[in-house]
Protein backbone atom coordinates (compact mmCIF):
# COMPACT_ATOMS: atom_id res chain seq x y z
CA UNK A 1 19.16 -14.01 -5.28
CA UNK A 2 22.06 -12.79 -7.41
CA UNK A 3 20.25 -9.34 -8.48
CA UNK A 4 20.25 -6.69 -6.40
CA UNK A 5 16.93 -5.87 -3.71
CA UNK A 6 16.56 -2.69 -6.42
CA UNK A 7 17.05 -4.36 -9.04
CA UNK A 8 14.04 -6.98 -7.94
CA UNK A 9 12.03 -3.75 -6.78
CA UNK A 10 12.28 -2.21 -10.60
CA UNK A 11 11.65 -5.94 -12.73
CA UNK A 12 8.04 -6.23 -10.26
CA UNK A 13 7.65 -2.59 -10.74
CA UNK A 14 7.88 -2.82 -14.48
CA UNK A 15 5.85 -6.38 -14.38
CA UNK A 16 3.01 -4.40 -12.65
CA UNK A 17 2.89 -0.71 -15.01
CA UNK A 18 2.80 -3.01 -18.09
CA UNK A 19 -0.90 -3.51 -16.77
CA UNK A 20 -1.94 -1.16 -15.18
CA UNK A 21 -3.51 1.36 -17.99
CA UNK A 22 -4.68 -1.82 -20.05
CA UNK A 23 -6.68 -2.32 -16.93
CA UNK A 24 -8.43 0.97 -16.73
CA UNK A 25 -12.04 1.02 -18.73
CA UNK A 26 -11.71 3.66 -21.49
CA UNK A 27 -14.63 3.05 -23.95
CA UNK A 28 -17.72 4.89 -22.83
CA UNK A 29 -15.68 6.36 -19.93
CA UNK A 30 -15.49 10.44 -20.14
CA UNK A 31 -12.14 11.46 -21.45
CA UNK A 32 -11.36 13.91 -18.76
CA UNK A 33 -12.29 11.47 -15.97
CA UNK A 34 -9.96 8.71 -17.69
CA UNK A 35 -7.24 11.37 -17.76
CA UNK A 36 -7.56 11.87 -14.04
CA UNK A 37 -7.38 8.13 -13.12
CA UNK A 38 -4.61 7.51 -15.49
CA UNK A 39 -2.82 10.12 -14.64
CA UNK A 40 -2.18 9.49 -10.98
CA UNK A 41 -2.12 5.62 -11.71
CA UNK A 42 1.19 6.46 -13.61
CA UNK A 43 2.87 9.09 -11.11
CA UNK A 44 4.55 6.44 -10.05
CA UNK A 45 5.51 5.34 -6.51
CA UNK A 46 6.92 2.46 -4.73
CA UNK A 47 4.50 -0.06 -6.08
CA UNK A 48 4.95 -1.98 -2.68
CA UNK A 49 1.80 -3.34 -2.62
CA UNK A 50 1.34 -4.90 -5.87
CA UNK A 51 5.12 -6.36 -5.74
CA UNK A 52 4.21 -7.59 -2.09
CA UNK A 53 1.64 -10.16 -4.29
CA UNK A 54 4.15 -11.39 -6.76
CA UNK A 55 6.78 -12.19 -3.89
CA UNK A 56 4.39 -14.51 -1.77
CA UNK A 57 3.77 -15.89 -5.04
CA UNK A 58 7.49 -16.81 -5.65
CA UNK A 59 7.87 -17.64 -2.04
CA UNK A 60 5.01 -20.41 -2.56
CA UNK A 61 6.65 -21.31 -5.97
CA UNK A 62 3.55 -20.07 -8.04
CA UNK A 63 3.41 -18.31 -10.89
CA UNK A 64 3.20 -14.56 -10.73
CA UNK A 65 0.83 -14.65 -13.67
CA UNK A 66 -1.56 -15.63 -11.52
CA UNK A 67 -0.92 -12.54 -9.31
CA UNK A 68 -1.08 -10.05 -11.56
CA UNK A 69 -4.96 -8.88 -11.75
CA UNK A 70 -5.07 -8.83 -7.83
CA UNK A 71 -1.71 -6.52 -8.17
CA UNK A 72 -3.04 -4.38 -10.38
CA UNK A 73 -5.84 -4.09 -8.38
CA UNK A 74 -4.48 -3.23 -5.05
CA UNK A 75 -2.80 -0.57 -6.79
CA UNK A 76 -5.89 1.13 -8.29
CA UNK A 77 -7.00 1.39 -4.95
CA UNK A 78 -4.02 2.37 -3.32
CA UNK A 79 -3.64 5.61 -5.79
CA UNK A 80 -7.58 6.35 -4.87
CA UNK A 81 -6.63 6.23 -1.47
CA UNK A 82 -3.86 8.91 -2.42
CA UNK A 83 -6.20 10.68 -4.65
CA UNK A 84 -8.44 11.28 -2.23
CA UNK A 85 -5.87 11.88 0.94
CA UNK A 86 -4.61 15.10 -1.51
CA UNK A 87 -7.68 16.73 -1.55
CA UNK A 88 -7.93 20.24 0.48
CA UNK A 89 -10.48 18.73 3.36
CA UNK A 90 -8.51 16.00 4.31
CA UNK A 91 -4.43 16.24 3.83
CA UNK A 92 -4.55 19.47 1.70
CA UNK A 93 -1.41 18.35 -0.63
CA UNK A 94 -0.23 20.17 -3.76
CA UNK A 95 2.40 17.46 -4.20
CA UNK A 96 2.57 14.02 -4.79
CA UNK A 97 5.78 12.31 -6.04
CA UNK A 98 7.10 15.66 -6.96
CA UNK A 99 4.19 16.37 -9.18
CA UNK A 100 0.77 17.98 -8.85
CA UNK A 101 -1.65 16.18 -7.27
CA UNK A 102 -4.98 15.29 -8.94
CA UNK A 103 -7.47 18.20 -7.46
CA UNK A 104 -4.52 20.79 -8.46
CA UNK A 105 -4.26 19.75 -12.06
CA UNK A 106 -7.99 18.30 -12.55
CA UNK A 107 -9.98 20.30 -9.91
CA UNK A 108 -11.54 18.59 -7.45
CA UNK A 109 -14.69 17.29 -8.31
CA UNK A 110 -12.90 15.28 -10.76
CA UNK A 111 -10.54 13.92 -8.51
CA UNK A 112 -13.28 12.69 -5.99
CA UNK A 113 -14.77 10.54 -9.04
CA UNK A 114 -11.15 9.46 -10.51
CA UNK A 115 -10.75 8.13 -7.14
CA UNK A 116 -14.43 6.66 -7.21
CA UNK A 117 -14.15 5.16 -9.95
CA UNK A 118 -10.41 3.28 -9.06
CA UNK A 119 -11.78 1.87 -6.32
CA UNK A 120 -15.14 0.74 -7.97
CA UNK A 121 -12.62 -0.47 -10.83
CA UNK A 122 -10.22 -2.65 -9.15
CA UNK A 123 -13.31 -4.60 -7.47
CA UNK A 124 -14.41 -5.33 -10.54
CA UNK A 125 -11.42 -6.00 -12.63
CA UNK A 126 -10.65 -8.82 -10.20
CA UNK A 127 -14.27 -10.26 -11.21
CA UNK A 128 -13.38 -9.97 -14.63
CA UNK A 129 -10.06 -11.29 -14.65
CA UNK A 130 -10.74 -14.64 -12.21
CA UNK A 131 -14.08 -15.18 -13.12
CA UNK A 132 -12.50 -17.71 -16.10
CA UNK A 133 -9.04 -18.10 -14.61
CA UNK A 134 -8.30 -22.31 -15.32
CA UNK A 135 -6.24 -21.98 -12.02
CA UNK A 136 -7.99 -19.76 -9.59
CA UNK A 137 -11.64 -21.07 -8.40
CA UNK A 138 -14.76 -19.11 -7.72
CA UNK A 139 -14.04 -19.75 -4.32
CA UNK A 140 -11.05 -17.96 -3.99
CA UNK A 141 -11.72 -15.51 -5.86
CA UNK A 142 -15.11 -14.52 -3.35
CA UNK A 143 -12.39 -14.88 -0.77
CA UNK A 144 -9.64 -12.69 -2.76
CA UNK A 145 -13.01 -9.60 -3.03
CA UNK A 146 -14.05 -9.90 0.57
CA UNK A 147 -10.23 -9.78 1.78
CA UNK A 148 -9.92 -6.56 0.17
CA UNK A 149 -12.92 -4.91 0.58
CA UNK A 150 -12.25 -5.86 4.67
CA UNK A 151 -8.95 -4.20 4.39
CA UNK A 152 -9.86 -0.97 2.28
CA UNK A 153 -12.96 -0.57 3.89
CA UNK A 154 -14.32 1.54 7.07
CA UNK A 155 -12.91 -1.45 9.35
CA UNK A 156 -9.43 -0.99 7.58
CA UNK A 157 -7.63 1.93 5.79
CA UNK A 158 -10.52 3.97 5.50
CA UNK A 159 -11.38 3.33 9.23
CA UNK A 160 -7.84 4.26 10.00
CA UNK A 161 -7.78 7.54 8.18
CA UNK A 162 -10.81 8.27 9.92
CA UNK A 163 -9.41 8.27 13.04
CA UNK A 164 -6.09 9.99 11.60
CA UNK A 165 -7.98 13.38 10.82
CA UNK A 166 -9.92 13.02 14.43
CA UNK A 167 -6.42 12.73 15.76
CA UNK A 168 -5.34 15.77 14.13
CA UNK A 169 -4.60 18.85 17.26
CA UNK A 170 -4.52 16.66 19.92
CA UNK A 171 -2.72 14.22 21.89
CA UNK A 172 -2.66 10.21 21.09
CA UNK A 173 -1.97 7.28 23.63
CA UNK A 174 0.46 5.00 21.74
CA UNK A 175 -2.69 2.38 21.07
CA UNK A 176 -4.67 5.04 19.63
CA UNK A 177 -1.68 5.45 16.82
CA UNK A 178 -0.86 2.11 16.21
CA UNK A 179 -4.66 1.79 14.99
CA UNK A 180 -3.71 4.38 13.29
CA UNK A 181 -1.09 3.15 11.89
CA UNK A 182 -2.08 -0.68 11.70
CA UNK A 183 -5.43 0.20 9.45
CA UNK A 184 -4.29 3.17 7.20
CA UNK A 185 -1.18 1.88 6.32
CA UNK A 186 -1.11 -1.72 7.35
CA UNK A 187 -4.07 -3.12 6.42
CA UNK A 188 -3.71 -2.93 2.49
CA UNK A 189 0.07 -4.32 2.75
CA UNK A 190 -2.11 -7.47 4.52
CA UNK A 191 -4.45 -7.34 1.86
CA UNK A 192 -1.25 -7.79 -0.91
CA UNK A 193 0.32 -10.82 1.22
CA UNK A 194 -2.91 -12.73 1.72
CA UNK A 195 -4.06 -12.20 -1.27
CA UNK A 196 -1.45 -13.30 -2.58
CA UNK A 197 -0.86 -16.18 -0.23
CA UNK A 198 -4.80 -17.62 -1.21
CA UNK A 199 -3.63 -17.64 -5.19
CA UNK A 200 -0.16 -19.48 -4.10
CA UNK A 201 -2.59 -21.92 -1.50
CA UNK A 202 -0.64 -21.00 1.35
CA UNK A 203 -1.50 -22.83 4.30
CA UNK A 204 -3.10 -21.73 7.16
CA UNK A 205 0.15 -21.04 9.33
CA UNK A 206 2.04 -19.34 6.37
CA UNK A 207 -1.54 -17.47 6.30
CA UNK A 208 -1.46 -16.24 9.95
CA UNK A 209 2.57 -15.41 9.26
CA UNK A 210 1.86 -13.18 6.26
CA UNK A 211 -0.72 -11.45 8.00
CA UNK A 212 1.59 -10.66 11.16
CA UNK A 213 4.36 -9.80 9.14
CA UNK A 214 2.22 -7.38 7.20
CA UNK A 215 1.60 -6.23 10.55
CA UNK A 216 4.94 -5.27 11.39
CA UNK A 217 6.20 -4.03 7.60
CA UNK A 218 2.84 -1.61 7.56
CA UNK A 219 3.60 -0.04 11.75
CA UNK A 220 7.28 -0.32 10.36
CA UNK A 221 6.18 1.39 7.24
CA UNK A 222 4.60 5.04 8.59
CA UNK A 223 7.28 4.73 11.41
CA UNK A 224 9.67 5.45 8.72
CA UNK A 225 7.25 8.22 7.26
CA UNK A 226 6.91 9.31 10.12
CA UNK A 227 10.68 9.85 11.17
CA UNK A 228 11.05 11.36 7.18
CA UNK A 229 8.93 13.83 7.94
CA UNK A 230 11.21 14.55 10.43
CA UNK A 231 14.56 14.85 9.04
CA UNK A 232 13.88 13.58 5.17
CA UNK A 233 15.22 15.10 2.07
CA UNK A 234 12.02 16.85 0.61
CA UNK A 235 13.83 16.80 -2.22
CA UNK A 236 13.46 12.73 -2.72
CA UNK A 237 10.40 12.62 -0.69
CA UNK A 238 8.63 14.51 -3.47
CA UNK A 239 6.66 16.59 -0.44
CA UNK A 240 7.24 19.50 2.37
CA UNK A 241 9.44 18.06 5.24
CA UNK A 242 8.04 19.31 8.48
CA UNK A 243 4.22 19.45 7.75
CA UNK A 244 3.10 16.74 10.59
CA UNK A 245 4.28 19.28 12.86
CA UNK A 246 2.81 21.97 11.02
CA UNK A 247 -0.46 20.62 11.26
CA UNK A 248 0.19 19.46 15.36
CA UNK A 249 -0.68 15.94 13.98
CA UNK A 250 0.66 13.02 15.98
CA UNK A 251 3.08 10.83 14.72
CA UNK A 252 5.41 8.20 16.32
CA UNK A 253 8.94 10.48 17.17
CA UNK A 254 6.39 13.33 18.66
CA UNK A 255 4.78 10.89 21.13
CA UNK A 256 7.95 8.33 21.78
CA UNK A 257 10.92 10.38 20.49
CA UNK A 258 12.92 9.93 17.15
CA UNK A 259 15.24 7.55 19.05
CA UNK A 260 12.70 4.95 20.39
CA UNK A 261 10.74 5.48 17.25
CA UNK A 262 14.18 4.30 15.48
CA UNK A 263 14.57 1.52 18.08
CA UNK A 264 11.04 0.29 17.52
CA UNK A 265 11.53 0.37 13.97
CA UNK A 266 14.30 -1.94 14.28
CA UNK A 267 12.59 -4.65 16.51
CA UNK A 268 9.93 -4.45 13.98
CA UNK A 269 11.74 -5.38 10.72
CA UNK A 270 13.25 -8.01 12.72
CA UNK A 271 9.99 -9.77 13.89
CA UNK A 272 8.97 -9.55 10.79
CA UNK A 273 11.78 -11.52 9.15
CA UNK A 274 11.54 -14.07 11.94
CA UNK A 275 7.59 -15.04 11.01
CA UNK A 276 8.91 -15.13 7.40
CA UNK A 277 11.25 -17.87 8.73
CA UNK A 278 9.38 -19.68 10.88
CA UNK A 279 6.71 -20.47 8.55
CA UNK A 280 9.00 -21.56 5.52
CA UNK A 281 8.62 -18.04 3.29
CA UNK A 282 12.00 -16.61 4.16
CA UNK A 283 11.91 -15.81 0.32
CA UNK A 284 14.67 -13.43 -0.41
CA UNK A 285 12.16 -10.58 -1.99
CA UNK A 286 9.92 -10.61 1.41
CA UNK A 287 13.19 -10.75 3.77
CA UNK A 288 15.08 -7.80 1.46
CA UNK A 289 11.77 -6.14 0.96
CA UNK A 290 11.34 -6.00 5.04
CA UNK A 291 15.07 -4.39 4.87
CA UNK A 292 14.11 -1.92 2.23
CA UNK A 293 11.04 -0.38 4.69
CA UNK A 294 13.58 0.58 7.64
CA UNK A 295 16.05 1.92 5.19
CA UNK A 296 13.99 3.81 2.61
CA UNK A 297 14.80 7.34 2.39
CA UNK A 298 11.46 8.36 -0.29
């Protein structure tokens, strides 16, 4: 790859917020609650998830075309997650990306249903979008719906946020984390690389790699949070530095230290690169991209 690992990062970014609005249902849709979803669809972000899709694509040698609805997707639900994470019962948050979350420039009742209706939206875009697709079958795209619903629902990020706020005050074992950590944050990454290893027709191995390197990139993923909540600049985090403390909430350097948490970091990234290897997807976007999670400083 001649580019640069940014430069990659901002041509899927800007791949991926060319459709994202067009996406959004607007006729017969109150304006205020369109507003509120468009508005924190378009705070922008990372975009890790939906670029995660396009890169399994290239590393099959597909075309990221076909990508692009399940992308777009991901993301609406990712930014409901958000949304909703904001709101004063759950992670109380006037900031997101350095601007105001939803409930604080919205109110809160519309930001529950802007976050609603994302989720409901992205379910049903992918209907929409592969329902006709010449080179996507019915088949995959049940299996592309169920594979996100799995991993967004109550056994998967939802499920792990759940046990985040019932984690809140008190002290974790390190397996009561990692679910943590594995189902709030993981889970969706997994959703982006087998998703978009069933549109490239990934085999079954490079299947079962994907899903264990999304493993490691989402536990290697809120590691990093974790430690920038720690000793980030809140200036480029866009949020308070300090406030898992504040809140007693357990994270990775209170329970194994900021050095092993570092440590563990690294052996993560690794692994991750090795499965990438092993099962012939050492694609230079998924090997830079596991780089870019250890060394990301926002």
């Amino acid at each position: 790859m001649q580019q640069s690992f940014d430069q990659y990062l901002q041509e899927k970014i800007d791949i991926i917020e060319g459709h994202l609005v067009p996406a959004l249902e607007k006729e017969g849709v109150p304006a205020r609650l369109y507003e509120s979803m468009s508005y924190s669809l378009m705070a922008g972000g990372k975009r890790l998830r939906p670029v995660l899709v396009l890169a399994v694509l290239e590393a099959l040698d597909k075309p990221l075309e076909r990508g692009i609805p399940y992308a777009v997707a991901l993301e609406m639900i990712h930014t409901y997650s958000l949304v909703h994470d904001d709101l004063p019962a759950m992670d109380d948050d006037a900031l997101r990306r350095g601007k105001p979350t939803n409930h604080i420039v919205f109110g809160e009742a519309t930001a529950i249903l802007a976050g609603d209706a994302l989720l409901t939206r992205a379910f049903g875009y992918i209907a929409e979008s592969y329902g006709q697709h010449p080179e996507v079958s019915p088949a995959t795209t049940v299996s592309l719906i169920a594979e996100l619903g799995k991993r967004a629902g109550a056994r998967g990020m939802v499920g792990g946020q759940m046990a985040d706020i019932e984690g809140e005050g008190r002290q974790l074992s390190l397996a009561e984390l990692e679910y943590i950590h594995e189902h709030k944050t993981g889970d969706l990454l997994v959703a982006a690389l087998r998703g978009g290893g069933l549109l490239g027709e990934a085999t079954e191995e490079q299947l079962d790699a994907l899903n264990r390197y999304g493993h490691c990139i989402g536990l290697g993923f809120q590691i990093q949070d974790d430690i920038l909540n720690v000793e980030g600049d809140a200036q480029l985090l866009g949020k308070a530095v300090g406030s898992d403390a504040d809140r007693q909430k357990a994270t990775y350097p209170s329970l194994q230290g900021l050095e092993y948490s570092k440590t563990h970091l690294d052996r993560l990234i690794t692994e991750a690169k090795d499965v990438l290897i092993a099962a012939k997807l050492a694609h230079p976007g998924l090997m830079q991209l596991a780089d870019y999670v250890k060394e990301r400083t926002k």
